[in-house]
N, C-alpha and C. Protein backbone atom coordinates (compact mmCIF):
# COMPACT_ATOMS: atom_id res chain seq x y z
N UNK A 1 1.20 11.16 -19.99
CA UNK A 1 2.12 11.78 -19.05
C UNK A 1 3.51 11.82 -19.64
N UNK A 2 4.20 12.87 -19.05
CA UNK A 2 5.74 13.26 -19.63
C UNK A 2 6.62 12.83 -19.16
N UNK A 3 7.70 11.97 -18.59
CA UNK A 3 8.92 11.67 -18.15
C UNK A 3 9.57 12.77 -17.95
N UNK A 4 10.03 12.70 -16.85
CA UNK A 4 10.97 13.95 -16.90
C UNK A 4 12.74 13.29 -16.53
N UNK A 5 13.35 14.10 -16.41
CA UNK A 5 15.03 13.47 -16.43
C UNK A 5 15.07 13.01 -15.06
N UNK A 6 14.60 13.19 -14.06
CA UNK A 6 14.62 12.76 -12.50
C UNK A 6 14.16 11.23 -12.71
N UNK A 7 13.27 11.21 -13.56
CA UNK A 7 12.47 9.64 -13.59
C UNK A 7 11.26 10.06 -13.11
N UNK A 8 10.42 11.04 -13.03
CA UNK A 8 9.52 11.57 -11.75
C UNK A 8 9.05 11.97 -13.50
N UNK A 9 7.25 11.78 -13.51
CA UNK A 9 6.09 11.88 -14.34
C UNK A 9 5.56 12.96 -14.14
N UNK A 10 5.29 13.67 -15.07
CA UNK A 10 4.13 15.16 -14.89
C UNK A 10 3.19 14.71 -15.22
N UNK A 11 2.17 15.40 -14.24
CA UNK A 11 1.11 15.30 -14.33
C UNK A 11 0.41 16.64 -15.02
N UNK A 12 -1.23 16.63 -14.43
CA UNK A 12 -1.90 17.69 -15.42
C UNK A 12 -1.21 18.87 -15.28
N UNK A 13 -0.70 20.10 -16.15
CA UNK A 13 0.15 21.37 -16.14
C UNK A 13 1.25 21.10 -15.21
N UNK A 14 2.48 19.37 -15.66
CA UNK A 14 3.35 19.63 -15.20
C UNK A 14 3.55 19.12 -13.88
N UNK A 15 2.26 18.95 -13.31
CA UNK A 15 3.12 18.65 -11.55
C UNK A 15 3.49 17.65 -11.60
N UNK A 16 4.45 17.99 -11.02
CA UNK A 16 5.74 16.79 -10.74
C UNK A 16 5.05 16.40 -9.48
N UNK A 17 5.39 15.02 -9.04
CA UNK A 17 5.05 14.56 -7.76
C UNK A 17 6.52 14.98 -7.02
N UNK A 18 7.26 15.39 -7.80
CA UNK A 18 8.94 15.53 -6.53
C UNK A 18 8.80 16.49 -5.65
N UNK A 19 8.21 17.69 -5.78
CA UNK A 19 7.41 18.79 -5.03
C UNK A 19 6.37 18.28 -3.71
N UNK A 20 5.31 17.58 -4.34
CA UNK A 20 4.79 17.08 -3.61
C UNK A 20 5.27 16.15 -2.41
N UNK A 21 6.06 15.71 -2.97
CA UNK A 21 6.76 14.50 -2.22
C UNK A 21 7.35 15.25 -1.09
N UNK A 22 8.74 16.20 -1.62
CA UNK A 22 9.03 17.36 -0.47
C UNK A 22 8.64 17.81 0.35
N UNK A 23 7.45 18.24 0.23
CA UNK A 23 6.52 19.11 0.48
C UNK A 23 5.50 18.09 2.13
N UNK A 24 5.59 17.11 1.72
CA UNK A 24 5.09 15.82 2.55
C UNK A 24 6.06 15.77 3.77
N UNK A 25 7.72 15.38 3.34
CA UNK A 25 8.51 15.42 4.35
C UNK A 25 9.01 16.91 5.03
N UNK A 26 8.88 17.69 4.22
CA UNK A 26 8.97 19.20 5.37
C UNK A 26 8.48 19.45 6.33
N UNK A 27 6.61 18.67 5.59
CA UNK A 27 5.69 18.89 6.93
C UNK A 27 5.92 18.11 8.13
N UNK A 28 6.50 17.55 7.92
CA UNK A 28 6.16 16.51 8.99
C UNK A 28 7.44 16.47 10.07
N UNK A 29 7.60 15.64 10.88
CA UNK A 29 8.35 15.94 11.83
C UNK A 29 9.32 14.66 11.70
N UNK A 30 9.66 13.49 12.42
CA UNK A 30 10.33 12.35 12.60
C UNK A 30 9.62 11.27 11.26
N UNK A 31 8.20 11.64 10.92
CA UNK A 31 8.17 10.72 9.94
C UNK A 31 8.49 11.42 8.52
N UNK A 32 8.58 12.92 7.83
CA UNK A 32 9.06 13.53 7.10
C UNK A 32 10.79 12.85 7.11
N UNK A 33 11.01 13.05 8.18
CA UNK A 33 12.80 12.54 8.01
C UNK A 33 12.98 11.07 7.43
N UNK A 34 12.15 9.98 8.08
CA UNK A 34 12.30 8.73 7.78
C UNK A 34 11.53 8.38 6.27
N UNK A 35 10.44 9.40 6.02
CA UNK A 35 10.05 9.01 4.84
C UNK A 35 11.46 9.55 3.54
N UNK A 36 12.01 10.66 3.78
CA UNK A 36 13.29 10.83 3.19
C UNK A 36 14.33 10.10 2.98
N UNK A 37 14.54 9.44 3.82
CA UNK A 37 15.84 8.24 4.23
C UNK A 37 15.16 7.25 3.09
N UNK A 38 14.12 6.42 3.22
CA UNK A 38 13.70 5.78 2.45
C UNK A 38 13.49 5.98 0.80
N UNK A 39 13.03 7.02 1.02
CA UNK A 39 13.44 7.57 -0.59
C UNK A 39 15.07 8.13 -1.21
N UNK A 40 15.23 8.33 -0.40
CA UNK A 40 17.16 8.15 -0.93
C UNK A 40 17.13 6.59 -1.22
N UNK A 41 16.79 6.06 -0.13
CA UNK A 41 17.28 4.38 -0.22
C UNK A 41 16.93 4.16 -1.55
N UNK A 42 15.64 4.12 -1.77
CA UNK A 42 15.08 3.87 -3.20
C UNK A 42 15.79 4.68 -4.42
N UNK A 43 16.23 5.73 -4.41
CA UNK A 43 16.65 5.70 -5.22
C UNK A 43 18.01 5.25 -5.73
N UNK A 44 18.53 5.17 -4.50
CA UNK A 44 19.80 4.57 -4.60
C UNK A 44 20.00 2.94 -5.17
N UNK A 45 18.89 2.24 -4.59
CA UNK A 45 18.89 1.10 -5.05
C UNK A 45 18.38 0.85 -7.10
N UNK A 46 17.46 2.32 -6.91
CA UNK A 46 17.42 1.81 -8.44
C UNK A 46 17.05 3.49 -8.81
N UNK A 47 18.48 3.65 -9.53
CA UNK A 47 18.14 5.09 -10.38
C UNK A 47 17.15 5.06 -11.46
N UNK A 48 16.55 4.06 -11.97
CA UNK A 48 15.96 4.65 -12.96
C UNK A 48 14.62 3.97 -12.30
N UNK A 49 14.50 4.54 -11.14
CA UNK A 49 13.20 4.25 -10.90
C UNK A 49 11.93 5.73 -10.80
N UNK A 50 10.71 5.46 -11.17
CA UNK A 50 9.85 6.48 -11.42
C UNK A 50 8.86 6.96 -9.99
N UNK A 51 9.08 8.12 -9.82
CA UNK A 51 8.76 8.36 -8.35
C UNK A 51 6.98 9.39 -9.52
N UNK A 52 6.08 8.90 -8.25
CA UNK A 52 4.86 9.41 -8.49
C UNK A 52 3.83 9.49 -7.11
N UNK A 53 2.81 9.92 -7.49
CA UNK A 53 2.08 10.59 -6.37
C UNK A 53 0.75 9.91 -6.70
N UNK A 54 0.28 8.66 -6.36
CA UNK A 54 -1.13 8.81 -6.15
C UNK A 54 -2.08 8.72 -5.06
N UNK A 55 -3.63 8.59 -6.04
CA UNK A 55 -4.74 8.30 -4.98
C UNK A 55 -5.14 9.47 -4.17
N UNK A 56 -5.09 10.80 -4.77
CA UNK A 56 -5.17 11.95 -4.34
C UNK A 56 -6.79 11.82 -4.19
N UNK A 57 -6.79 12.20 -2.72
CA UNK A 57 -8.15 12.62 -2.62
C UNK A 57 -8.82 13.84 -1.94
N UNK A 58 -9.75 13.75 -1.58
CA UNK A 58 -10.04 15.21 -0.48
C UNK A 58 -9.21 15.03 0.80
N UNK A 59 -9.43 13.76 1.25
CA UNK A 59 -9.17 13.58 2.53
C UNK A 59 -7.74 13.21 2.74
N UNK A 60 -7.18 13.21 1.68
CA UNK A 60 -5.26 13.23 1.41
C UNK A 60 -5.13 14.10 -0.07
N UNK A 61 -5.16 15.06 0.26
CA UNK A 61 -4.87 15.79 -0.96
C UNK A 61 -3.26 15.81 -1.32
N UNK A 62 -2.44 15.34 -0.84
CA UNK A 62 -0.77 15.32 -1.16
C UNK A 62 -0.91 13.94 -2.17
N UNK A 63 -1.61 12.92 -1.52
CA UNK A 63 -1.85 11.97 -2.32
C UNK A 63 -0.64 10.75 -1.46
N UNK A 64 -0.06 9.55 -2.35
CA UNK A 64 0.50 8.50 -1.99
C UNK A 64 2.16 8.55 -2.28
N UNK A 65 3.03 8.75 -2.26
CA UNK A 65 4.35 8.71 -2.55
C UNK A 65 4.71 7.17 -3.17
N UNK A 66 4.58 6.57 -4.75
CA UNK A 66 4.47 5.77 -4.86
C UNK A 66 5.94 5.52 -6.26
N UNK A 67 6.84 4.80 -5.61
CA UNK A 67 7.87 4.52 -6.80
C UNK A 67 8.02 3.36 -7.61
N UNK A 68 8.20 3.15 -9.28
CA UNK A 68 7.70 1.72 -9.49
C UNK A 68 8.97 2.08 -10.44
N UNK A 69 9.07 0.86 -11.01
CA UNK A 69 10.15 0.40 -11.93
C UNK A 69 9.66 -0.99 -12.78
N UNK A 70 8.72 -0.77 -13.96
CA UNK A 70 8.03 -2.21 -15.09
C UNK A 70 7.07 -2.66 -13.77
N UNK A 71 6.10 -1.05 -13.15
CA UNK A 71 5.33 -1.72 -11.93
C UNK A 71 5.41 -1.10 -10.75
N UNK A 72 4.33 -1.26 -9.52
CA UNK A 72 5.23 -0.64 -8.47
C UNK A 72 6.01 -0.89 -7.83
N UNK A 73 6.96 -0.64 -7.08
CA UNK A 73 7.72 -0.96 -6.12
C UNK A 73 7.10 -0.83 -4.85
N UNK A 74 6.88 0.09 -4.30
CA UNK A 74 6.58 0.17 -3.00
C UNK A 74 5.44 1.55 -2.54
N UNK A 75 5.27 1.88 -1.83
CA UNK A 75 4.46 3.32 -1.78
C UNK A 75 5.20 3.90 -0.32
N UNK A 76 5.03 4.76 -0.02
CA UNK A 76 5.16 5.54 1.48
C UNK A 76 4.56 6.02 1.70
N UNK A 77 4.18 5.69 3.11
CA UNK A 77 3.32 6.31 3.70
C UNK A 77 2.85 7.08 4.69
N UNK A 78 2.31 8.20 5.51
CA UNK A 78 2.83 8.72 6.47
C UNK A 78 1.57 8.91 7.59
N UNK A 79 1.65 8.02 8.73
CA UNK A 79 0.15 7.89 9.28
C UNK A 79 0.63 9.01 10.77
N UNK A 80 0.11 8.84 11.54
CA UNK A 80 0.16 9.87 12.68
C UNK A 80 1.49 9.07 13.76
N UNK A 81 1.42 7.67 13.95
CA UNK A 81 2.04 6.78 14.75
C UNK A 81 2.97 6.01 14.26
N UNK A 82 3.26 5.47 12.32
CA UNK A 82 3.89 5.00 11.55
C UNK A 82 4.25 5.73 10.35
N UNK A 83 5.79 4.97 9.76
CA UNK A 83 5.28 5.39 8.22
C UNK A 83 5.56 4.26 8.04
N UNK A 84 4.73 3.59 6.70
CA UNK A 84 4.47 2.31 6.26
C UNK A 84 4.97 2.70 4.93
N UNK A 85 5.81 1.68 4.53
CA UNK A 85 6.42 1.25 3.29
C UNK A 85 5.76 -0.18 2.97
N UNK A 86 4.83 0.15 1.39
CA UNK A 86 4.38 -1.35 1.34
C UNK A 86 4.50 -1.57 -0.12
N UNK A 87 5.07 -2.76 -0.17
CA UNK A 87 5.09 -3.47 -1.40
C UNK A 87 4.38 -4.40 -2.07
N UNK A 88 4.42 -3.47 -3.50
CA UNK A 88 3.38 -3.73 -4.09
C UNK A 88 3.02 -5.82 -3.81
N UNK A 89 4.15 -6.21 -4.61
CA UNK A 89 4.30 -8.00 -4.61
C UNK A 89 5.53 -8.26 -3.21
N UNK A 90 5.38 -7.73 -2.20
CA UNK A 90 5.69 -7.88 -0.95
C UNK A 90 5.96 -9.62 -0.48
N UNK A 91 4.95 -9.86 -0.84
CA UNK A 91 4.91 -11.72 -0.28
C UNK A 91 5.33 -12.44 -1.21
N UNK A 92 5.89 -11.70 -2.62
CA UNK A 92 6.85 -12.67 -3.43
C UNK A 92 8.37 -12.70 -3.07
N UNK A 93 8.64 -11.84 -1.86
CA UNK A 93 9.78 -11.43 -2.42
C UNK A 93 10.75 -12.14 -0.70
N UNK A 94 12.10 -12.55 -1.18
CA UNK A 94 12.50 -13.12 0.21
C UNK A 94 12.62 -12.21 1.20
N UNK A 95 12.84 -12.33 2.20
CA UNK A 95 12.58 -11.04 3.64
C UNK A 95 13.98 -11.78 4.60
N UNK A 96 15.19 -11.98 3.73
CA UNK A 96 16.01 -13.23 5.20
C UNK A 96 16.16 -12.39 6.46
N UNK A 97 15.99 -10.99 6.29
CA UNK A 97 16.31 -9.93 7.71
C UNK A 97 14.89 -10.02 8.29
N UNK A 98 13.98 -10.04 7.95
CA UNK A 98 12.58 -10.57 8.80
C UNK A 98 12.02 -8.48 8.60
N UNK A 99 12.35 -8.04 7.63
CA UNK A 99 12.05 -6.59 8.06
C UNK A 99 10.77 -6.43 7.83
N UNK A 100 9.52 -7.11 6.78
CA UNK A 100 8.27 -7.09 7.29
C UNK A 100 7.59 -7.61 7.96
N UNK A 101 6.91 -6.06 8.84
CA UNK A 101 6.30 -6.52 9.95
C UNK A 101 4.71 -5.93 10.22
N UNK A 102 4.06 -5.62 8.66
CA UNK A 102 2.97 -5.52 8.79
C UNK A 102 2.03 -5.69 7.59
N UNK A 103 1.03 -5.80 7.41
CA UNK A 103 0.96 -6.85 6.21
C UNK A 103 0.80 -7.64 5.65
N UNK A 104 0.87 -9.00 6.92
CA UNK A 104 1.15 -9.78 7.27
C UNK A 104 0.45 -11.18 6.17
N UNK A 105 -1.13 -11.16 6.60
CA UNK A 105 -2.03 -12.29 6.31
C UNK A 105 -2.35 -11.52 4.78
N UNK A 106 -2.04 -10.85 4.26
CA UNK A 106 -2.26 -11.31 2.59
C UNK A 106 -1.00 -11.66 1.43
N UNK A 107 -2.03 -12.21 0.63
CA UNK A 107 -1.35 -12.91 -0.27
C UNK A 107 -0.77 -12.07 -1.35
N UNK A 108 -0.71 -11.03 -1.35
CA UNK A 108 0.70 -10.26 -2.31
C UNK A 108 1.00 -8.99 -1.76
N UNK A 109 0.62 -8.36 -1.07
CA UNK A 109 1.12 -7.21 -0.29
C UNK A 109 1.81 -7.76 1.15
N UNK A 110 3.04 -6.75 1.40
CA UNK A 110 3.73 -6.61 2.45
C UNK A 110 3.96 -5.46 2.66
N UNK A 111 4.49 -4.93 4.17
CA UNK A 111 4.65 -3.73 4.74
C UNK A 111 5.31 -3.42 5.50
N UNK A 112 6.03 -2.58 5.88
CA UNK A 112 7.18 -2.06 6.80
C UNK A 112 6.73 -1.39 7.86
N UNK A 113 6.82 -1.43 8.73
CA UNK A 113 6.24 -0.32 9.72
C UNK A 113 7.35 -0.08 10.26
N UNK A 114 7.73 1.81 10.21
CA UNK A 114 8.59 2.54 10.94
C UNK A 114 7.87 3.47 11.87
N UNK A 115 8.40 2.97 13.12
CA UNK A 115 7.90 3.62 14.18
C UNK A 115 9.24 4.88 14.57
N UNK A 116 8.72 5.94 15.39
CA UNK A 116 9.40 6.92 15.79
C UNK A 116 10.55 5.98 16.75
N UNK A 117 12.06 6.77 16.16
CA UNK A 117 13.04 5.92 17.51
C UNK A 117 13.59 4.78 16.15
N UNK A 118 13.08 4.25 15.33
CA UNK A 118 13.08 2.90 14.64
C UNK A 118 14.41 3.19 14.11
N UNK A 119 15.58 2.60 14.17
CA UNK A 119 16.43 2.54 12.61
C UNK A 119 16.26 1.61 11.52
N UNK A 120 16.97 1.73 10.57
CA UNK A 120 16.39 1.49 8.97
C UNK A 120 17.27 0.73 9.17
N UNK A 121 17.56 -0.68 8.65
CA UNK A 121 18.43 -1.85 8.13
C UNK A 121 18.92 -1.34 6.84
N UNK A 122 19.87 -0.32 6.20
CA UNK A 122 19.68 0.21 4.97
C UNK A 122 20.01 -1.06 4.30
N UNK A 123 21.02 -1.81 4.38
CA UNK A 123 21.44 -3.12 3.92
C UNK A 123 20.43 -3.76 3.12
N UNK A 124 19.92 -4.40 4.26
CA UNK A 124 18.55 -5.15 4.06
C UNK A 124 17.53 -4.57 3.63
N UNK A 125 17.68 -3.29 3.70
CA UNK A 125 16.31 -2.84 2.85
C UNK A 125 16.59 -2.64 1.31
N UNK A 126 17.77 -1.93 0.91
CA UNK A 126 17.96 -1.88 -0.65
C UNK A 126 18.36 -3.65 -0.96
N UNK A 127 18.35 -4.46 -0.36
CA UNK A 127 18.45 -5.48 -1.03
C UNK A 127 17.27 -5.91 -1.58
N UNK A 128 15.76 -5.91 -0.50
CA UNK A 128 14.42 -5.99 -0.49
C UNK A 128 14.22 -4.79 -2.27
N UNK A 129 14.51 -3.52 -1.66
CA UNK A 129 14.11 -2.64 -2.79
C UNK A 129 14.58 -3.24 -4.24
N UNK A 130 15.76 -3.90 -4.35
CA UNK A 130 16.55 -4.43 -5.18
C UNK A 130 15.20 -6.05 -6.12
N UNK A 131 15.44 -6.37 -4.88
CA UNK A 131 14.65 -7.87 -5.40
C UNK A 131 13.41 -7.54 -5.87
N UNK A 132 12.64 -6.19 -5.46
CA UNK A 132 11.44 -6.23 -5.79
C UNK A 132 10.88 -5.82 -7.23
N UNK A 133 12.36 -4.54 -7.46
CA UNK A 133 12.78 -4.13 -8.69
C UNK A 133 12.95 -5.61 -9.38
N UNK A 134 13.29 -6.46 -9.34
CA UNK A 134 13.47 -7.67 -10.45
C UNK A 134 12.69 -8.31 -10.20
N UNK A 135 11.76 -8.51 -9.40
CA UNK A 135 10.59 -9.35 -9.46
C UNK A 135 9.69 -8.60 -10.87
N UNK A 136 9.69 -6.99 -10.70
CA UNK A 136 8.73 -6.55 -11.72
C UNK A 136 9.64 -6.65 -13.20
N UNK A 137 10.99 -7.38 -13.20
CA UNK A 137 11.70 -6.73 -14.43
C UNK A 137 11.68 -8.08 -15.22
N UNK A 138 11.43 -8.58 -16.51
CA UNK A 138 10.96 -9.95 -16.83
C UNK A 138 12.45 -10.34 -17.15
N UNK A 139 12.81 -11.44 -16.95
CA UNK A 139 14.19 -11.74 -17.24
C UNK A 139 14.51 -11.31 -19.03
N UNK A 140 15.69 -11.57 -19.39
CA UNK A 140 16.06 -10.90 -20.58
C UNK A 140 16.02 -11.98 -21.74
N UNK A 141 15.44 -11.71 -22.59
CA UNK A 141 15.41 -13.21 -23.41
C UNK A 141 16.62 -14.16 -23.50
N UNK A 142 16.73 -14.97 -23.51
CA UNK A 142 17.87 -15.79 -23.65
C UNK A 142 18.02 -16.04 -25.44
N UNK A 143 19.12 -16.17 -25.95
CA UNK A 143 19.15 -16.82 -26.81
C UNK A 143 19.05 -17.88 -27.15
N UNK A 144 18.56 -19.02 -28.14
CA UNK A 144 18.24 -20.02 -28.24
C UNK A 144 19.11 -20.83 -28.87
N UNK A 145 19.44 -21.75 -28.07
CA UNK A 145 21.15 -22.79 -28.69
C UNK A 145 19.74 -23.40 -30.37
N UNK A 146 20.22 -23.55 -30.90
CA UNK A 146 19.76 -24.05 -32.08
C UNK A 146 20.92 -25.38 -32.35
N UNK A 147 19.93 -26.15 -32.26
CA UNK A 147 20.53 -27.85 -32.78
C UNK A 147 20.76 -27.92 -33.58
N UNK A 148 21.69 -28.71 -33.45
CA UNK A 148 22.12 -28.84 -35.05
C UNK A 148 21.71 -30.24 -35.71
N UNK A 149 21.02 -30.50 -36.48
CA UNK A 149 20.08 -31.65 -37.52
C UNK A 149 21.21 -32.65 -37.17
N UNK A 150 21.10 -33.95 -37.00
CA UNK A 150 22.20 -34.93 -37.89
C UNK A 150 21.36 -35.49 -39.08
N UNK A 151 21.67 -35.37 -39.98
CA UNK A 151 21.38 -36.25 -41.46
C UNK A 151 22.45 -37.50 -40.93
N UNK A 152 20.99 -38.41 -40.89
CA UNK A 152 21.45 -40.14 -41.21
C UNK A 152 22.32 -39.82 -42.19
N UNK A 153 23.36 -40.83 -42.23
CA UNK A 153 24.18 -41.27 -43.60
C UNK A 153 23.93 -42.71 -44.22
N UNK A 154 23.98 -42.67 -44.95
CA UNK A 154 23.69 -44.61 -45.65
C UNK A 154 24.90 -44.87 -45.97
């Protein structure tokens, strides 16, 4: 696959998932808007993050709205009654605003549920988007103090 300057991957002849992605929130009504908001958020929290589309199937042919950075970050999602934002390592990551609220009982996924009416904590959420981005980013090598020998003296 090709990188493109957005951060957004082509796929077979080119498709960009950014189309797709669009194309998801046009259709839709109150969750098209909120799935937008969230993807600004994301990108705002991390520009060089890679927006992609999977898990395309018959029965979701748009596929998954999924952004990662050394991994995924999160996916969006757009059900009839919610849109769910879930992260990938969700239950590694601190939550001090309590914003996941679905998700719950496993051990590395977490999830957001936005209901119609809901506002977004943007705060608290690019901080979440933030931490999750460095959970996948390995810290930076440190340099190594090198000791210095003492030679006994006689």
């Amino acid at each position: 696959m090709k990188k493109t300057k957005s951060g957004s991957k082509d796929g077979k002849g080119g498709d960009s998932p950014s189309p797709r992605i669009n194309a998801k929130i046009k259709e839709s009504d109150w969750r098209g808007q909120t799935l937008a908001r969230i993807r600004m958020l994301i990108k705002e929290a991390d520009p060089e993050v890679v927006e992609e589309v999977k898990w395309r199937k018959p029965s979701n042919p748009a596929g998954v709205p999924v952004w990662s950075h050394a991994g995924i970050i999160c996916t969006g999602e757009t059900y009839k009654n919610v849109v769910k934002m879930t992260f990938a390592r969700g239950a590694s990551l601190p939550d001090p605003s309590k914003l996941f609220n679905s998700s719950l009982e496993g051990d590395t996924r977490r999830a957001i549920d936005f209901h119609e009416g809901d506002a977004i904590d943007e705060q608290a959420l690019t901080a979440l988007i933030r931490a999750a981005v460095a959970l996948n980013t390995p810290p930076t090598a440190r340099p190594r103090r090198t000791q210095k020998r003492k030679i006994p003296t006689r």
